[in-house]
C-alpha atoms as a PDB file:
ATOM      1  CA  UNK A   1      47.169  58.797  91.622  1.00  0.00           C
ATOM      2  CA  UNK A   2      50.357  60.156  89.329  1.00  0.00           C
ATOM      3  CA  UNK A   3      50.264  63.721  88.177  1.00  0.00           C
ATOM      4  CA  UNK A   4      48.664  63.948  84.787  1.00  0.00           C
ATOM      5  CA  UNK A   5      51.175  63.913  81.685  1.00  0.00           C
ATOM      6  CA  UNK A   6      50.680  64.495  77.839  1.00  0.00           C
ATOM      7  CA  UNK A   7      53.174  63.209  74.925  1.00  0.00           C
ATOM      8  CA  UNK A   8      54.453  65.759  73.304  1.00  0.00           C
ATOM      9  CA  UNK A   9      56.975  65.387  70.077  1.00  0.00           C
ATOM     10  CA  UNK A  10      59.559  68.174  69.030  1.00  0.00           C
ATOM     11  CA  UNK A  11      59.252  69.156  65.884  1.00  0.00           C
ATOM     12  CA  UNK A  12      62.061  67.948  63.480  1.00  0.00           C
ATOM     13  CA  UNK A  13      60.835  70.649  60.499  1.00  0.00           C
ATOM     14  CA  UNK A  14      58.819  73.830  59.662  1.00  0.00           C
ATOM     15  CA  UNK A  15      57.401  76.029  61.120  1.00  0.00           C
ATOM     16  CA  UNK A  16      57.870  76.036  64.567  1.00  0.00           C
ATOM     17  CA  UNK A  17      60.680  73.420  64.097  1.00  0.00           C
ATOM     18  CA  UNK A  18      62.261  72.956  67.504  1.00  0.00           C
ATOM     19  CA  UNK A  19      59.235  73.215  69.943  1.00  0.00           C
ATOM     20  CA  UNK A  20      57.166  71.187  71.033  1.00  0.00           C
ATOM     21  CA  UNK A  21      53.951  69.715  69.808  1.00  0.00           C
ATOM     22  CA  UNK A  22      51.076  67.233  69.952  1.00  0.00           C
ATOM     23  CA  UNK A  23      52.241  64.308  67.172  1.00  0.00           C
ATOM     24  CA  UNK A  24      50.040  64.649  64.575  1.00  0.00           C
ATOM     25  CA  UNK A  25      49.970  65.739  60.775  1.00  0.00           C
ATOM     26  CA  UNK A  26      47.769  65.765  57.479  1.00  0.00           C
ATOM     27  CA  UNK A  27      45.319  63.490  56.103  1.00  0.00           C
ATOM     28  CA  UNK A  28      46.176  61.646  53.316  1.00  0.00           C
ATOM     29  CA  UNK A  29      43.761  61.440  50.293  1.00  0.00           C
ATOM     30  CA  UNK A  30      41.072  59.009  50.626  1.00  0.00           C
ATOM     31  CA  UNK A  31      42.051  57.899  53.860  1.00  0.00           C
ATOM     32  CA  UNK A  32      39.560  57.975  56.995  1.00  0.00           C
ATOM     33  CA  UNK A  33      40.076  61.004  60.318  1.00  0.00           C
ATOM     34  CA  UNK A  34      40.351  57.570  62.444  1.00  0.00           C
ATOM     35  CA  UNK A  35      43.227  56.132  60.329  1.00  0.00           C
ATOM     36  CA  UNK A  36      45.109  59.325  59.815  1.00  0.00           C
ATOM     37  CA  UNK A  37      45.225  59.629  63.416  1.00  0.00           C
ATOM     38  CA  UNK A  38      46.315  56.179  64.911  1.00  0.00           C
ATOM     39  CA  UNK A  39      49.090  56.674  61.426  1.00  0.00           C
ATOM     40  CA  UNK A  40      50.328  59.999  62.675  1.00  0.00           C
ATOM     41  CA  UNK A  41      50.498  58.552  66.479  1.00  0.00           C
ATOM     42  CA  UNK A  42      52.474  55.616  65.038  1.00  0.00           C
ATOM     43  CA  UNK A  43      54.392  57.262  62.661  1.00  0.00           C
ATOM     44  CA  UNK A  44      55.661  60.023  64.886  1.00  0.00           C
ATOM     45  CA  UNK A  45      55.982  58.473  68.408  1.00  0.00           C
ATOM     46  CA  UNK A  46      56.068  54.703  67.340  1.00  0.00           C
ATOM     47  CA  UNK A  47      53.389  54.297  69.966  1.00  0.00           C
ATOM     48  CA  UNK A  48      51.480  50.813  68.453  1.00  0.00           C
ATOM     49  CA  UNK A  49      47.923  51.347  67.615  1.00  0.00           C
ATOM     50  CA  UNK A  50      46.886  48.499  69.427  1.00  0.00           C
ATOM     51  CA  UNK A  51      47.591  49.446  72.782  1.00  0.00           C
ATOM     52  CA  UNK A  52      45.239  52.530  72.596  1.00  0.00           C
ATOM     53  CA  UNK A  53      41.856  53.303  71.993  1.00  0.00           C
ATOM     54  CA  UNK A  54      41.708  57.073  70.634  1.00  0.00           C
ATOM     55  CA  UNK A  55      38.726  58.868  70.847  1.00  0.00           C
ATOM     56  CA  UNK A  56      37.581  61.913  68.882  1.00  0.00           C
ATOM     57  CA  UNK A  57      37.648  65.270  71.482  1.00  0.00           C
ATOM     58  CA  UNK A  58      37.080  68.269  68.831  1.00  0.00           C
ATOM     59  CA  UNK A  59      38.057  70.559  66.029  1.00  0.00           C
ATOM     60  CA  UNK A  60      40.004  73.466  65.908  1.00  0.00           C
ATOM     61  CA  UNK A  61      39.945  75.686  63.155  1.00  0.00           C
ATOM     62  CA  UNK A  62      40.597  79.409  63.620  1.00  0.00           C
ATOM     63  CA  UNK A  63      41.926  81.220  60.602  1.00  0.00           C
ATOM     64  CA  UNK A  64      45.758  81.653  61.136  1.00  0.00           C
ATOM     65  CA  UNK A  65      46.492  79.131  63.771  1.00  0.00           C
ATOM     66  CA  UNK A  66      49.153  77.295  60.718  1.00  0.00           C
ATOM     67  CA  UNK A  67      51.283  79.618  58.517  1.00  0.00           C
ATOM     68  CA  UNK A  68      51.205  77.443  55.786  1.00  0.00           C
ATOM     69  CA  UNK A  69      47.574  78.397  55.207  1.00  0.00           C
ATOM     70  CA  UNK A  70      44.411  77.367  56.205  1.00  0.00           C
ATOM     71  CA  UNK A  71      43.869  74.209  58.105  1.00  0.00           C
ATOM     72  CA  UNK A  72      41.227  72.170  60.054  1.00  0.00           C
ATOM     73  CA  UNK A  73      42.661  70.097  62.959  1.00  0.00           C
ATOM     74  CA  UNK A  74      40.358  67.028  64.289  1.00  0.00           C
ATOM     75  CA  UNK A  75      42.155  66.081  67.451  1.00  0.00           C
ATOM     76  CA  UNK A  76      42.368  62.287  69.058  1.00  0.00           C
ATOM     77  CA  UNK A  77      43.040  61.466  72.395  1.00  0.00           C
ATOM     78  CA  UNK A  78      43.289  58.601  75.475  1.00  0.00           C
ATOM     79  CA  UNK A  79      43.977  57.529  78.759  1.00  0.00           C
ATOM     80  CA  UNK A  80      46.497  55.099  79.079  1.00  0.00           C
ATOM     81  CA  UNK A  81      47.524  53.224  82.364  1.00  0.00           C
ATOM     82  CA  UNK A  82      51.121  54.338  83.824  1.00  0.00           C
ATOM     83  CA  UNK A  83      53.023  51.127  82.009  1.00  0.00           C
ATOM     84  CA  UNK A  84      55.910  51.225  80.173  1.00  0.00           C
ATOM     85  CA  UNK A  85      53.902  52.286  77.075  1.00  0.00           C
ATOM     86  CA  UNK A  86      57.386  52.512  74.477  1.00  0.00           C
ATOM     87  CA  UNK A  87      57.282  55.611  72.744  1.00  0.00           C
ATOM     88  CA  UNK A  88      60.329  56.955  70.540  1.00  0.00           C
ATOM     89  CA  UNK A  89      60.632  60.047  68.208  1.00  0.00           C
ATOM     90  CA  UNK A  90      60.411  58.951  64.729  1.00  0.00           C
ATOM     91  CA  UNK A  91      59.149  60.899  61.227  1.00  0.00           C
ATOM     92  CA  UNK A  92      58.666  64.682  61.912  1.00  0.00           C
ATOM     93  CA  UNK A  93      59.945  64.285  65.529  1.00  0.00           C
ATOM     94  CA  UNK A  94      63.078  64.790  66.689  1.00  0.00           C
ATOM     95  CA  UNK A  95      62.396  63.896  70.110  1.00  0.00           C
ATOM     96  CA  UNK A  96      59.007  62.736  71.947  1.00  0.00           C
ATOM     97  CA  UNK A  97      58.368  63.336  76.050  1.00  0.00           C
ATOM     98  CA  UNK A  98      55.787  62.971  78.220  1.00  0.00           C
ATOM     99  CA  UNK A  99      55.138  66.635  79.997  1.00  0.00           C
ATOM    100  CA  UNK A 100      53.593  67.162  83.100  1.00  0.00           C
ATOM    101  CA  UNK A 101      50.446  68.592  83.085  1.00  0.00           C
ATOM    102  CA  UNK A 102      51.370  71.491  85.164  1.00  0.00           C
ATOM    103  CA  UNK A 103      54.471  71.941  83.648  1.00  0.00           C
ATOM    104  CA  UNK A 104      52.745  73.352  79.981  1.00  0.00           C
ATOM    105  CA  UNK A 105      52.289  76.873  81.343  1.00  0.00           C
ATOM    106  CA  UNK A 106      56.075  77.085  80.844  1.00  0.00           C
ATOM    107  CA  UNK A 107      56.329  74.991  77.654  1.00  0.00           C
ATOM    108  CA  UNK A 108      56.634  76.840  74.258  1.00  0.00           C
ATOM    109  CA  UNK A 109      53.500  75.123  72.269  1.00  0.00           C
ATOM    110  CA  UNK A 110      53.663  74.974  67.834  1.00  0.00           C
ATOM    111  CA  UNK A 111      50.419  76.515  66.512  1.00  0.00           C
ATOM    112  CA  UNK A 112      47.404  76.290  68.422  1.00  0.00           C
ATOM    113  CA  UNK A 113      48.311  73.367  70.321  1.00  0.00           C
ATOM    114  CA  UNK A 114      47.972  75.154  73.932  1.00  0.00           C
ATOM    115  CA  UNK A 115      43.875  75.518  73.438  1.00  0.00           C
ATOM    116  CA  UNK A 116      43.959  71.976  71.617  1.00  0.00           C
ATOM    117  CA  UNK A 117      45.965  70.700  75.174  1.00  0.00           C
ATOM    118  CA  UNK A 118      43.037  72.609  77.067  1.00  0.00           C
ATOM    119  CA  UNK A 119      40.329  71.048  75.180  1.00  0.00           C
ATOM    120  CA  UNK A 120      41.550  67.543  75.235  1.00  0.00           C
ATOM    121  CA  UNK A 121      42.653  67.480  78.528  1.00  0.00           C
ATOM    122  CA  UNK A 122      38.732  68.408  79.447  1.00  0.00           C
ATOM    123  CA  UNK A 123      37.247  65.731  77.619  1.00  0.00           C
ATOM    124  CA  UNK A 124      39.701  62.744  78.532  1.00  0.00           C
ATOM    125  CA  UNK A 125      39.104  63.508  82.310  1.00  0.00           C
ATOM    126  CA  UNK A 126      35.770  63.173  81.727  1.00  0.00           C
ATOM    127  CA  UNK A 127      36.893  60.084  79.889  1.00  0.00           C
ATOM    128  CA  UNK A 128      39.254  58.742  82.771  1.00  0.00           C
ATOM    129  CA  UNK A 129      36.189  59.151  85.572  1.00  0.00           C
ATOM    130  CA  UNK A 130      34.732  55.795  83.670  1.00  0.00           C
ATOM    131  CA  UNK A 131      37.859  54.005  83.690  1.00  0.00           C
ATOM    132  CA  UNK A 132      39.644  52.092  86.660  1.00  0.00           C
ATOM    133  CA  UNK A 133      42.275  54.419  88.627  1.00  0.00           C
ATOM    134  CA  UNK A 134      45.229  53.155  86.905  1.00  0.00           C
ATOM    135  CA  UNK A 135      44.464  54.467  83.829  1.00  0.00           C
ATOM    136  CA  UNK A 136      44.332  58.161  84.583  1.00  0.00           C
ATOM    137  CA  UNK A 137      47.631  59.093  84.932  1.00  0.00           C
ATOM    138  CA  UNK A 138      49.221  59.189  81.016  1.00  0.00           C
ATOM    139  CA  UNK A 139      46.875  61.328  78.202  1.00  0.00           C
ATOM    140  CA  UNK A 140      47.481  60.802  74.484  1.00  0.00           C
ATOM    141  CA  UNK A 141      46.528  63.698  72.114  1.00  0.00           C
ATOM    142  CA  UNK A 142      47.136  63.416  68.620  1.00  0.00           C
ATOM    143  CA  UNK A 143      46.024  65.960  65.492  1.00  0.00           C
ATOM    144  CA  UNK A 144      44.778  64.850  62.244  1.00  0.00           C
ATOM    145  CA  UNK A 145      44.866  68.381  59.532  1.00  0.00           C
ATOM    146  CA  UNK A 146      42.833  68.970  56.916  1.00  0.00           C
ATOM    147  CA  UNK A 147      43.921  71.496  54.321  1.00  0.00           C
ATOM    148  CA  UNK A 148      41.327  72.744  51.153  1.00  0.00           C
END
């Protein structure tokens, strides 16, 4: 079994322009947590929608963790097999990697994204135990925000 990776995207704007984050961004008026996700995936890392199955892992929501204001992050996630899934910054991101698990310690994280990393990586290993062995080397997190 591979080492576990996440995708990570730099960000192209903002705050915290130049370091690296989970892909992800806001919710667009009437538009479903589920669709603003697999759109923010797509949009940022051109990853296409129908090779992954994202799954809801938690919310995060501590005042001050964006200083635009207050925000509400829903966070996505799955397990993908170790294939030549094509990913390729796009949007926001100026450049999208996959990072080695135990290479994060020593990664500069945007906002919160170190305890949303924690969190997700948690719930798709519990995930990854129901799913055959290729599939648990590659992890997918992606953030939908809500803003008031």
């Amino acid at each position: 079994s591979l080492a576990p990776q996440f995708l990570l995207i730099r960000r192209k704007t903002p705050p915290f322009q130049g370091q690296w984050a989970l892909p992800g961004g806001f919710v667009d008026e009437n538009e479903s947590l589920d669709v603003a996700a697999v759109r923010e995936l797509e949009e940022e890392t051109c990853v296409d929608p129908k090779a992954v199955q994202l799954h809801q892992l938690g919310a995060f929501g501590d005042p001050g963790r964006d200083p635009r204001g207050w925000t509400v992050t829903v966070a996505y996630g799955c397990v993908i097999p170790h294939t030549g899934l094509r990913v390729e910054a796009a949007d926001d991101a100026s450049e999208v990697a996959w990072v080695l698990l135990k290479d994060l310690p020593s990664t500069e994280l945007a906002f919160d994204h170190r305890k949303v990393l924690a969190k997700s990586f948690e719930r798709l290993a519990e995930l990854s135990k129901q799913l055959p062995s290729d599939f648990t080397s590659k992890l997918i997190s992606t953030a939908t925000s809500l803003k008031p």
